[in-house]
C-alpha atoms as a PDB file:
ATOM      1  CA  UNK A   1       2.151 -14.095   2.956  1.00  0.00           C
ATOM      2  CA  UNK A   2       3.880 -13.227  -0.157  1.00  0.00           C
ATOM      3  CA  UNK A   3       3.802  -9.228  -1.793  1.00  0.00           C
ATOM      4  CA  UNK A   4       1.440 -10.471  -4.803  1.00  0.00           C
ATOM      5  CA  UNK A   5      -1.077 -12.102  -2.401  1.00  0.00           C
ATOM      6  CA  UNK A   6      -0.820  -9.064   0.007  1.00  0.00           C
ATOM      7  CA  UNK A   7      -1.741  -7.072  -2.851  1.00  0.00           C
ATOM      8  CA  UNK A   8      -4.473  -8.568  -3.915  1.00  0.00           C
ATOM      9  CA  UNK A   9      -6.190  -8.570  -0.591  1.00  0.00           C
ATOM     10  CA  UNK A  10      -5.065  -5.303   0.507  1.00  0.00           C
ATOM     11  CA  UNK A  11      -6.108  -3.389  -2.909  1.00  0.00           C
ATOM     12  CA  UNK A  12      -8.893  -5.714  -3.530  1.00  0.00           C
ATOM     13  CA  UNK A  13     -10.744  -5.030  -0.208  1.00  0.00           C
ATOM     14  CA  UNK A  14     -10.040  -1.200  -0.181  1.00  0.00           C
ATOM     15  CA  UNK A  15     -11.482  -1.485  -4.134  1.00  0.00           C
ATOM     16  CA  UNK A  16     -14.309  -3.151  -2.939  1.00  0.00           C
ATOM     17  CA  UNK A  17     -15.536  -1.477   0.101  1.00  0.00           C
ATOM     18  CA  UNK A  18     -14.858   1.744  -1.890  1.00  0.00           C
ATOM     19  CA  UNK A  19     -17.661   0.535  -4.640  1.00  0.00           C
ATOM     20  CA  UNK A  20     -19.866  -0.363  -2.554  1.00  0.00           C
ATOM     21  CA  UNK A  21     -19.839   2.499  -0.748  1.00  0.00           C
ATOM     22  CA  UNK A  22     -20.312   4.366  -4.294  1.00  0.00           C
ATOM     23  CA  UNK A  23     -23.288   2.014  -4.927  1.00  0.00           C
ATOM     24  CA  UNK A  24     -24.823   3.047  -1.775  1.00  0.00           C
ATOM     25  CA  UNK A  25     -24.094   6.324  -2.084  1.00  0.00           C
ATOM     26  CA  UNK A  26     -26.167   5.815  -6.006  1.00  0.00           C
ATOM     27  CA  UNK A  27     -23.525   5.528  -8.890  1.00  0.00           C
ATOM     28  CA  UNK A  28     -24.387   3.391 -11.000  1.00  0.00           C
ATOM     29  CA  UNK A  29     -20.982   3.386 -13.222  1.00  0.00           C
ATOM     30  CA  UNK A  30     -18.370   3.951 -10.865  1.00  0.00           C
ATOM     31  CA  UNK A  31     -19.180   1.901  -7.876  1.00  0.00           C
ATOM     32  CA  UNK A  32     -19.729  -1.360 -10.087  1.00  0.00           C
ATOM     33  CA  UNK A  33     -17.014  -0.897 -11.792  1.00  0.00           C
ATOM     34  CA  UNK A  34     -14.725  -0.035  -8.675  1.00  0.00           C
ATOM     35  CA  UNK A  35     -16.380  -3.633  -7.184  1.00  0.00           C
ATOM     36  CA  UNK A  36     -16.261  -5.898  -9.834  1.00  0.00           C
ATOM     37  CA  UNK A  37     -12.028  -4.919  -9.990  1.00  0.00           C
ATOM     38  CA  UNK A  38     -11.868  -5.571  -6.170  1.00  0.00           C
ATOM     39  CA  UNK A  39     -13.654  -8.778  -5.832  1.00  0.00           C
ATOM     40  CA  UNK A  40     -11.288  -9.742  -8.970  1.00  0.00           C
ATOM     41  CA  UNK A  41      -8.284  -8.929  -6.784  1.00  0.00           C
ATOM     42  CA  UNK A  42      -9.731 -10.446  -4.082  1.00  0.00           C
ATOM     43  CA  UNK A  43     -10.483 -13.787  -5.755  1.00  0.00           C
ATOM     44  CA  UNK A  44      -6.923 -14.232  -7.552  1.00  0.00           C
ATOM     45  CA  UNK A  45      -5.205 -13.042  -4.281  1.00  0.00           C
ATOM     46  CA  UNK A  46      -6.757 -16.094  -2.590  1.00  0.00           C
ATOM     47  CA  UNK A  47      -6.948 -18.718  -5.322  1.00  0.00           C
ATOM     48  CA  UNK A  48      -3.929 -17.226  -7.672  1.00  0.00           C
ATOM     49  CA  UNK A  49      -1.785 -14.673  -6.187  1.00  0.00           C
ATOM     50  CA  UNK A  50       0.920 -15.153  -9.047  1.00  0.00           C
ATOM     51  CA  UNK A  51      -1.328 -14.137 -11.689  1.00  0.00           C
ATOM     52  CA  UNK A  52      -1.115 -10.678  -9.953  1.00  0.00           C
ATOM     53  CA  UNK A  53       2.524 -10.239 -10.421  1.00  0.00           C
ATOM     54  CA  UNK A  54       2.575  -8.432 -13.475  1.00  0.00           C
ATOM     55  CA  UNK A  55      -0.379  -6.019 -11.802  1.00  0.00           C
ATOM     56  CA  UNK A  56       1.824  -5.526  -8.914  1.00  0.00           C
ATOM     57  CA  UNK A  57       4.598  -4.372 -10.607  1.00  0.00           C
ATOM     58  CA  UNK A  58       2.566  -2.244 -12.841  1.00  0.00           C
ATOM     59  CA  UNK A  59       0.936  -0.324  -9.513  1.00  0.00           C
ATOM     60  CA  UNK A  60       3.962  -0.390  -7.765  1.00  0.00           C
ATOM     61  CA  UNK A  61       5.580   1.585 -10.612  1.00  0.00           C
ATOM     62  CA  UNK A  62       2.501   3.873 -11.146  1.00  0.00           C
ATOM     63  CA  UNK A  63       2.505   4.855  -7.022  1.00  0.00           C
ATOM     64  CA  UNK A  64       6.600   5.291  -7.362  1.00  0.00           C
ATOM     65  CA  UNK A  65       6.183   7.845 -10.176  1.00  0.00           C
ATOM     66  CA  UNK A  66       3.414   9.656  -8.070  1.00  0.00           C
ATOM     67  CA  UNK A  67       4.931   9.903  -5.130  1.00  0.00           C
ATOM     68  CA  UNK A  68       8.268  11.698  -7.086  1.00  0.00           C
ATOM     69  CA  UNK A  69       5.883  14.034  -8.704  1.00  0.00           C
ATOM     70  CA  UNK A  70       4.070  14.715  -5.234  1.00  0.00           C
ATOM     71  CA  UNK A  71       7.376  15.240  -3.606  1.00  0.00           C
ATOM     72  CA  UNK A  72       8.528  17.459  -5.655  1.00  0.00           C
ATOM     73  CA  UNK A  73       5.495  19.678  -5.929  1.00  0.00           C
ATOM     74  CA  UNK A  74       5.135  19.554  -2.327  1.00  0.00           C
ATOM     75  CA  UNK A  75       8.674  20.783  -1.534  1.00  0.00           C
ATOM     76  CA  UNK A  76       8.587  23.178  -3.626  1.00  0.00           C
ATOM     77  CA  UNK A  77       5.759  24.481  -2.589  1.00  0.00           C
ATOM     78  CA  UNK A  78       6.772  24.426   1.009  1.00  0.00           C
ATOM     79  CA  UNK A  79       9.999  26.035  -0.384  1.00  0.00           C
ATOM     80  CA  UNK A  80       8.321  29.004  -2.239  1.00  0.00           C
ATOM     81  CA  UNK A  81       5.247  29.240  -0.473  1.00  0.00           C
ATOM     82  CA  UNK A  82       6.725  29.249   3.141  1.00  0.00           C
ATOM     83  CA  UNK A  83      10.267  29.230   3.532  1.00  0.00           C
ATOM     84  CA  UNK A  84      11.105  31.905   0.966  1.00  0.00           C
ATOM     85  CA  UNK A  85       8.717  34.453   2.455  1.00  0.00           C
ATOM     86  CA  UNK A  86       9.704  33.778   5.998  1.00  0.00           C
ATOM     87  CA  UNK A  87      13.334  34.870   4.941  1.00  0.00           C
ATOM     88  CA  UNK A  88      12.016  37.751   3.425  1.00  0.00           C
ATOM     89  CA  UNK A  89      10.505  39.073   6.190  1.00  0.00           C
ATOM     90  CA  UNK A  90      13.323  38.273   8.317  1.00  0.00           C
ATOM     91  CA  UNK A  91      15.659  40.240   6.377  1.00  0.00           C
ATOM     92  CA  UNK A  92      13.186  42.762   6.646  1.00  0.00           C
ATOM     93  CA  UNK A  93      13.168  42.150  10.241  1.00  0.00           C
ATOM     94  CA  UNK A  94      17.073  42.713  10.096  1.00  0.00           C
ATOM     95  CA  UNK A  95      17.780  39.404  10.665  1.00  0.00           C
ATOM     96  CA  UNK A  96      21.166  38.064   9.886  1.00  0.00           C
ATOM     97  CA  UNK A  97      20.699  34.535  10.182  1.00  0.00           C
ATOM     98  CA  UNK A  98      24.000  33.330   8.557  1.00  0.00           C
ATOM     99  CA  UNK A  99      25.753  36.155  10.280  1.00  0.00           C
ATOM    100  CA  UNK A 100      27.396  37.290   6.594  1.00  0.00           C
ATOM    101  CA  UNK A 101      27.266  40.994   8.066  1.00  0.00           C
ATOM    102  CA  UNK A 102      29.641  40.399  11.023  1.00  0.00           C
ATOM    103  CA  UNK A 103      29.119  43.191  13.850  1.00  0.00           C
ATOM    104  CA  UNK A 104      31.379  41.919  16.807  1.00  0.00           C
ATOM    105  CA  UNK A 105      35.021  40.923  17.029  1.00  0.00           C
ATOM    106  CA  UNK A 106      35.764  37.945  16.242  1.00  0.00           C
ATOM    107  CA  UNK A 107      39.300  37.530  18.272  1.00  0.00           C
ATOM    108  CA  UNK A 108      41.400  37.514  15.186  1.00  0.00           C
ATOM    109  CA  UNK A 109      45.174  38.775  16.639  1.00  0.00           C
ATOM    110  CA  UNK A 110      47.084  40.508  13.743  1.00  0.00           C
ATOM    111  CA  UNK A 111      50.625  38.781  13.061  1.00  0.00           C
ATOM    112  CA  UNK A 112      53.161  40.646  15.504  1.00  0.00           C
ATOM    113  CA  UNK A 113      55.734  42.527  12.568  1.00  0.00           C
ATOM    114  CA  UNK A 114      58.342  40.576  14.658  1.00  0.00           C
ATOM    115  CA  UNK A 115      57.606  37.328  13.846  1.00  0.00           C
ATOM    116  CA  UNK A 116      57.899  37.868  10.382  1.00  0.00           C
ATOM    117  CA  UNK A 117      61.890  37.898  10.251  1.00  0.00           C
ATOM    118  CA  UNK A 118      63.269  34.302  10.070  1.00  0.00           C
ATOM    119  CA  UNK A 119      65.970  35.085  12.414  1.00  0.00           C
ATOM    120  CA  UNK A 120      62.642  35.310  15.311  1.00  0.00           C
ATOM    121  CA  UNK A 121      62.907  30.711  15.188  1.00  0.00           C
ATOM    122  CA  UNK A 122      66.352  30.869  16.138  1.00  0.00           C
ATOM    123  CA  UNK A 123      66.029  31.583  19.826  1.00  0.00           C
ATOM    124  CA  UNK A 124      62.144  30.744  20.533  1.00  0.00           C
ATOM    125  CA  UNK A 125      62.495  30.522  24.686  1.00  0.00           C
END
């Protein structure tokens, strides 16, 4: 099954069970409106899929732009929202989570004075 035919059944039944659920429910713009566009997509996804090409495209590009825009606003939400308050109160905590305030050794051996003269290569053993 090709992407344009796929589309048109997919979209068109989700579109059409959506209206008539809106009819039922007693809208009298909405739900016939919502209908009438899925039986369309219906009806060209069985009898003319290629005539929904240009659709496709169209609500393929619309979704790709939406889910950038969610993304972003959802990140940064999670960002400010959760993440940036957690390390607040961590620090608070006296957390050191990147360790930038080092507190133990860390086995670092000065250079002996000794080995500094070149003379020191000439007889190693």
């Amino acid at each position: 099954m090709d992407a344009d035919r796929k589309f048109g059944l997919v979209v068109g039944g989700v579109l059409a069970l959506l209206g008539l659920a809106l009819v039922l429910a007693g809208s009298r713009l909405a739900g016939p409106v919502l209908g009438g566009a899925g039986a369309l997509l219906l009806v060209l996804g069985f009898v003319a899929p290629g005539l929904l090409g240009p659709v496709h495209r169209g609500w393929m590009a619309v979704a790709r732009t939406l889910g950038r825009v969610n993304t972003t606003l959802f990140l940064g939400l999670v960002f400010f929202l959760v993440l940036t308050p957690l390390g607040f109160a961590l620090r608070l905590a006296g957390r050191d989570e990147l360790a930038r305030r080092r507190r133990r050794r860390t086995g670092w051996v000065p250079y002996p004075e000794r080995n500094r003269d070149p003379r020191h290569f000439e007889k190693m053993f």
